[in-house]
Protein backbone atom coordinates (compact mmCIF):
# COMPACT_ATOMS: atom_id res chain seq x y z
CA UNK A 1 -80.87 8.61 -21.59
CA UNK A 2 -79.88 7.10 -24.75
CA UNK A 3 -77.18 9.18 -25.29
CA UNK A 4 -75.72 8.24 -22.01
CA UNK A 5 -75.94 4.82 -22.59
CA UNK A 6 -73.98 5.03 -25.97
CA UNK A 7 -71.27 7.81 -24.57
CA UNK A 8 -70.76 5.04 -21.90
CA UNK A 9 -70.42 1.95 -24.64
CA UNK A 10 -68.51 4.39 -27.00
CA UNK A 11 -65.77 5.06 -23.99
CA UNK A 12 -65.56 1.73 -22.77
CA UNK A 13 -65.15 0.57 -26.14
CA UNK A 14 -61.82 3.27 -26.27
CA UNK A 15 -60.60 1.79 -23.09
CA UNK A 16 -60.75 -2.35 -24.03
CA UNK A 17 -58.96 -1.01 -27.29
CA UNK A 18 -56.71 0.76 -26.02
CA UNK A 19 -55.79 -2.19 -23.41
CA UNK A 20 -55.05 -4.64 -26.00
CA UNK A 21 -53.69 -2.56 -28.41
CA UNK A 22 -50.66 -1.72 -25.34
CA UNK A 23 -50.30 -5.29 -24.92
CA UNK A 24 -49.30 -5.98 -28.53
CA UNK A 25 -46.04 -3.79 -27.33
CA UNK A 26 -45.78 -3.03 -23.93
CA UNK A 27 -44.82 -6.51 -21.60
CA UNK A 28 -45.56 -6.18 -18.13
CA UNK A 29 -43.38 -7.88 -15.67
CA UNK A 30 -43.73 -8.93 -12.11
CA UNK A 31 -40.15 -8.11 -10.07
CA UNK A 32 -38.73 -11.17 -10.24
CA UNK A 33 -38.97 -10.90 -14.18
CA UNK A 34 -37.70 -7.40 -13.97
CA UNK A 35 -34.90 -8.11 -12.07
CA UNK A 36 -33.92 -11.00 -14.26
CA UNK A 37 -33.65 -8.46 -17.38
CA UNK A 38 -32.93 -5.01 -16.63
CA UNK A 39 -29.53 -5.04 -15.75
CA UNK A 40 -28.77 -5.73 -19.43
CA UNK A 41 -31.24 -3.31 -20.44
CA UNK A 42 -31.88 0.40 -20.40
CA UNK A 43 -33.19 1.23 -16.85
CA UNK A 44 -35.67 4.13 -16.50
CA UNK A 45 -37.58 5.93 -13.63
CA UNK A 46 -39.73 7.99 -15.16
CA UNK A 47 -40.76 10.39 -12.38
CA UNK A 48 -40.02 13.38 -11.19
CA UNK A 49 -36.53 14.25 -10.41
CA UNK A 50 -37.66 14.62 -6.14
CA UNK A 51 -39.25 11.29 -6.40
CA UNK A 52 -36.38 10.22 -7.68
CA UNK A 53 -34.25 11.51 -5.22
CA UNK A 54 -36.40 10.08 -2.29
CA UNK A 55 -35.60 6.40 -3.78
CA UNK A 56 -35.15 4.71 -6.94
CA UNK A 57 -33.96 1.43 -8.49
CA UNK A 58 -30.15 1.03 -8.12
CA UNK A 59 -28.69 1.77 -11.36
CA UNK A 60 -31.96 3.51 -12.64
CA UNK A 61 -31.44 6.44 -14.87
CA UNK A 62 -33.95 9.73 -14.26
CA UNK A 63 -35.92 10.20 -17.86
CA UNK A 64 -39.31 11.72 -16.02
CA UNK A 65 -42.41 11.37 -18.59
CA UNK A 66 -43.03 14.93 -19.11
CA UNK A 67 -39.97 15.54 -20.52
CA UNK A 68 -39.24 11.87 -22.51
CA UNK A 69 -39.93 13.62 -25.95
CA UNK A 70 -37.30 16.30 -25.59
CA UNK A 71 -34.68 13.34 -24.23
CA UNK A 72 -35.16 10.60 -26.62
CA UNK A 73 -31.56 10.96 -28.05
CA UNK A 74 -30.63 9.70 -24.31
CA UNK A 75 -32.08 6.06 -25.36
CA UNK A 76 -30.94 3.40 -27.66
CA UNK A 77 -33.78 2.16 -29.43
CA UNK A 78 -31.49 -0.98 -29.97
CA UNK A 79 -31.70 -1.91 -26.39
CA UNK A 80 -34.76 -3.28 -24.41
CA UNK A 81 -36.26 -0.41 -22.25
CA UNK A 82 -37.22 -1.00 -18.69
CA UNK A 83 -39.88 1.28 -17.08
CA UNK A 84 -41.02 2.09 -13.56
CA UNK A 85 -42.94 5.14 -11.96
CA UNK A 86 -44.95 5.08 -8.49
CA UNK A 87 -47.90 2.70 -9.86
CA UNK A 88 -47.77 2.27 -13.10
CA UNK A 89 -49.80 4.66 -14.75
CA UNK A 90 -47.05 7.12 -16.06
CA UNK A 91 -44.90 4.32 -17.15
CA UNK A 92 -47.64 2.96 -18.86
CA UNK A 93 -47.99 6.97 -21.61
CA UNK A 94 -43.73 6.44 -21.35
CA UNK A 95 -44.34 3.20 -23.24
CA UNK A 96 -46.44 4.98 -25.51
CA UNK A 97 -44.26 7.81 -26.24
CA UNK A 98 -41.56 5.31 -26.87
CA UNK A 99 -43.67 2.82 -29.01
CA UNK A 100 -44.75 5.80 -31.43
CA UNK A 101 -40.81 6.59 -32.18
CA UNK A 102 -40.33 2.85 -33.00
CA UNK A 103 -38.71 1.59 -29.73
CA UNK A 104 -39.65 -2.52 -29.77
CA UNK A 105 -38.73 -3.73 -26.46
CA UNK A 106 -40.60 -2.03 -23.69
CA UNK A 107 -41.13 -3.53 -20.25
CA UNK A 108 -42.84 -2.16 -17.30
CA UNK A 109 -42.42 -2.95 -13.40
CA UNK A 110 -45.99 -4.30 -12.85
CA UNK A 111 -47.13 -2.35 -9.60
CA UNK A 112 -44.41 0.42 -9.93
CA UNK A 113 -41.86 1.65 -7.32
CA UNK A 114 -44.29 1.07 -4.45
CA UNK A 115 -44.59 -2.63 -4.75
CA UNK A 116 -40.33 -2.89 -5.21
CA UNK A 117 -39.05 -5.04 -2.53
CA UNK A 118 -35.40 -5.19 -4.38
CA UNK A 119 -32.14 -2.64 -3.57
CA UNK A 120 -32.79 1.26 -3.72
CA UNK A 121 -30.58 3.91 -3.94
CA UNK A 122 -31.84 7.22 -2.47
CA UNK A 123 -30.21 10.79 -2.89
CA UNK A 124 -27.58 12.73 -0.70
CA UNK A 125 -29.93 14.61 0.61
CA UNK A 126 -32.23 12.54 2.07
């Protein structure tokens, strides 16, 4: 029993750690701050290329999360990066990823592409 106890504290320790230590880099915004800032910014949907296609962000560019490290040369670290997926979640290791190589400004849509009320572009196919 007490080693449940402290597995429990030890993970929830992890977790409030990890929390603030994303907030030192990672700024979430609500839409209308989005919108105010990502058209001078680097726009990127980072989920999978048929979510994607179903409907993104107009002027969004397709960098999906699980393949970010082998298409960093695609984004300016000079230039504030602007982050969306479905919730939030996968956005949320992009930032990561992109914090580790030394990006500075990272932004993410707070509630993802689900909670976008703004303009979406969706494929040809659809």
């Amino acid at each position: 029993m007490e080693f449940l106890i402290i597995a429990i504290l030890v993970i929830l320790a992890v977790g409030i750690f990890r929390y603030y230590r994303q907030r030192a880099y990672l700024k979430v915004l609500t839409e209308d701050e989005f919108v105010k800032g990502y058209r001078k910014a680097q726009l990127i949907d980072v989920r999978e290329p048929q979510e994607f296609e179903r409907g993104h962000i107009l002027g969004a560019r397709n960098i999906p999360v699980t393949q970010m490290k082998q298409r960093l040369i695609e984004m300016r670290k000079d230039k504030p990066v602007y982050l969306y997926c479905q919730s939030g979640s996968r956005s949320a290791r992009a930032a990561h990823l992109l914090h580790k190589q030394g990006y500075q400004e990272i932004y993410q849509l707070k509630g993802g592409f689900k909670k976008w009320t703004g303009k979406i572009k969706t494929g040809k196919r659809f």
